[in-house]
C-alpha atoms as a PDB file:
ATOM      1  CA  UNK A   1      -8.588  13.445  -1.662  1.00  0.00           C
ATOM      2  CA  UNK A   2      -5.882  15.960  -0.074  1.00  0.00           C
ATOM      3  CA  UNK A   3      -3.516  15.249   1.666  1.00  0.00           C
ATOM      4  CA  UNK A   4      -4.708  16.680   4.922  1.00  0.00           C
ATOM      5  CA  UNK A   5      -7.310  13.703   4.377  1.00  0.00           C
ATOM      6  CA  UNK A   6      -4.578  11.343   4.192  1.00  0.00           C
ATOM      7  CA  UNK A   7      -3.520   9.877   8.305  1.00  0.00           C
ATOM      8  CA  UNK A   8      -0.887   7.670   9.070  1.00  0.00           C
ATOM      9  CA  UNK A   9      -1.323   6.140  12.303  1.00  0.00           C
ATOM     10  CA  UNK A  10       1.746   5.361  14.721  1.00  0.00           C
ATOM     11  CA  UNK A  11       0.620   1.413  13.874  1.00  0.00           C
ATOM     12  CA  UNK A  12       0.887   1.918  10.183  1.00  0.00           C
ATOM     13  CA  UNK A  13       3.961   3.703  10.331  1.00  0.00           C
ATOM     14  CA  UNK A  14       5.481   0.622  12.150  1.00  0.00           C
ATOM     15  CA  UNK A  15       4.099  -1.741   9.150  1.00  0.00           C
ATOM     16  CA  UNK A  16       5.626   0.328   6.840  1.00  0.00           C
ATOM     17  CA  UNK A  17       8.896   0.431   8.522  1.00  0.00           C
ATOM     18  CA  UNK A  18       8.760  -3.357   8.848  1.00  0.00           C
ATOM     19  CA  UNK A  19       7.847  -3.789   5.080  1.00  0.00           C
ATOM     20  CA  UNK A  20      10.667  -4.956   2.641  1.00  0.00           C
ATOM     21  CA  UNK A  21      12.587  -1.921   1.472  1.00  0.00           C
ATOM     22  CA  UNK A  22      11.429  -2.505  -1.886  1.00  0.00           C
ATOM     23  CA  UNK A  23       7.927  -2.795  -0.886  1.00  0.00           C
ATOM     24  CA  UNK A  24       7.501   0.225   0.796  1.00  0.00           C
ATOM     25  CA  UNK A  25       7.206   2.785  -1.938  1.00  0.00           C
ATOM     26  CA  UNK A  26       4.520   0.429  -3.731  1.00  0.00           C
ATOM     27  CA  UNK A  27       2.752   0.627  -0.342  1.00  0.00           C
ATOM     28  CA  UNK A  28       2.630   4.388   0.368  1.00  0.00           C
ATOM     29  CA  UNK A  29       1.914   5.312  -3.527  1.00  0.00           C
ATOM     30  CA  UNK A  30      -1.459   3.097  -2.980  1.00  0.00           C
ATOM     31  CA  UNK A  31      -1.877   4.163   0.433  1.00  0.00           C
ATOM     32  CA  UNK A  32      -2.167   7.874  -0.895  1.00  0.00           C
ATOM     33  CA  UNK A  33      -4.134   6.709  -3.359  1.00  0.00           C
ATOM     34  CA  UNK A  34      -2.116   6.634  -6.343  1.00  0.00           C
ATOM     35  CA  UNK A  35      -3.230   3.583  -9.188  1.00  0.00           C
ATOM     36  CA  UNK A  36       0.120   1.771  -8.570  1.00  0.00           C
ATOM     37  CA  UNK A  37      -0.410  -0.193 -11.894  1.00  0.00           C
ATOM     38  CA  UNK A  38       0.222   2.487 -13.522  1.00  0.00           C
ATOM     39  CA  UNK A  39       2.897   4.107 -11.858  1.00  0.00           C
ATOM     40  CA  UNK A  40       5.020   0.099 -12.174  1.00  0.00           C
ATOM     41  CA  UNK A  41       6.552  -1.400 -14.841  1.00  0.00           C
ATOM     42  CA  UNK A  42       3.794  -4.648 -15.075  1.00  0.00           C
ATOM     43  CA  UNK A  43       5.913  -7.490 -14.026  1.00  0.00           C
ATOM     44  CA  UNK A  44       6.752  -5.289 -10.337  1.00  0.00           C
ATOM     45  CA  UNK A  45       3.443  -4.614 -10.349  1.00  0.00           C
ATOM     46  CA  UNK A  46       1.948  -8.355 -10.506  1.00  0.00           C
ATOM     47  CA  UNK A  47       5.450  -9.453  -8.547  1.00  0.00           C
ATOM     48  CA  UNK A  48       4.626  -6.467  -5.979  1.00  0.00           C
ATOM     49  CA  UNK A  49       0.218  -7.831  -6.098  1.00  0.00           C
ATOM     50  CA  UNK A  50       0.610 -11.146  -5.494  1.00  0.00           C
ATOM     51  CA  UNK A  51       2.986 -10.506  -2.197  1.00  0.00           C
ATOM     52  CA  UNK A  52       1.130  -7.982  -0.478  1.00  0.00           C
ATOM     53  CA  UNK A  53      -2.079 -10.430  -1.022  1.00  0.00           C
ATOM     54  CA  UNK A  54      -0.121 -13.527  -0.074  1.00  0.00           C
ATOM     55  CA  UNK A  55       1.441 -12.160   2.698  1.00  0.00           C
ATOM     56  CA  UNK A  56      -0.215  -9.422   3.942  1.00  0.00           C
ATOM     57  CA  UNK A  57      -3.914  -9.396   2.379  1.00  0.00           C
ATOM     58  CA  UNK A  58      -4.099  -6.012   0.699  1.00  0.00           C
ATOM     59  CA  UNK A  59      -5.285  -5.950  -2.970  1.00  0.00           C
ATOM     60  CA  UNK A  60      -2.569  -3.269  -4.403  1.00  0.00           C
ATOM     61  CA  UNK A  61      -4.929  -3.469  -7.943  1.00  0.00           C
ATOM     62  CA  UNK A  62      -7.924  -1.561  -6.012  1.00  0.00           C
ATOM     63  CA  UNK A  63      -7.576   1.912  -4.869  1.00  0.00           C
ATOM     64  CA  UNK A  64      -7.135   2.532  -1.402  1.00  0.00           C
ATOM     65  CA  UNK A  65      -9.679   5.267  -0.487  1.00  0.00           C
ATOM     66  CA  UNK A  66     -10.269   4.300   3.480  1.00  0.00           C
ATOM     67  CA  UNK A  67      -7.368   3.101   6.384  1.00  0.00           C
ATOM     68  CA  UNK A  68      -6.722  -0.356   5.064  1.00  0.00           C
ATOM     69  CA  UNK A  69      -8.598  -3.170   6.872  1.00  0.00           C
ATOM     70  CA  UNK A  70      -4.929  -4.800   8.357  1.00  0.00           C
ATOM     71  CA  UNK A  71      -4.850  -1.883  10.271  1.00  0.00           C
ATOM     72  CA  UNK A  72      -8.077  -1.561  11.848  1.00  0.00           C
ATOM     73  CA  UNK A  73      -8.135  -1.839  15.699  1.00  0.00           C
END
């Protein structure tokens, strides 16, 4: 992937402004594409899991190679 492949639409810039401040550079790292289980320590990245899945239904432990499904029209 490059990063001209890589679009952030006006609605997911709004989720990511809305997203805890901690949250959001777990976000964008997966967004891009990055394995964020390897980039966190592995209690902020099970801490960091279980509350994007609880509260907003993204799976942080799977690559994100496609816009994510919350942000779908």
């Amino acid at each position: 992937m490059y990063d001209s492949d890589i679009v952030i639409t006006p609605k997911e810039q709004l989720f990511i402004i809305r997203l805890k401040s901690s949250l959001r550079s777990t976000y964008i790292s997966w967004r891009i594409g990055v394995r964020v289980d390897y980039l966190l320590p592995r209690e902020t990245f099970y801490r960091h899991k279980k509350i994007f899945l609880r509260e907003y239904n993204i799976d942080i432990g799977k690559v994100c190679i496609a816009q994510p499904a919350h942000l779908a029209d």
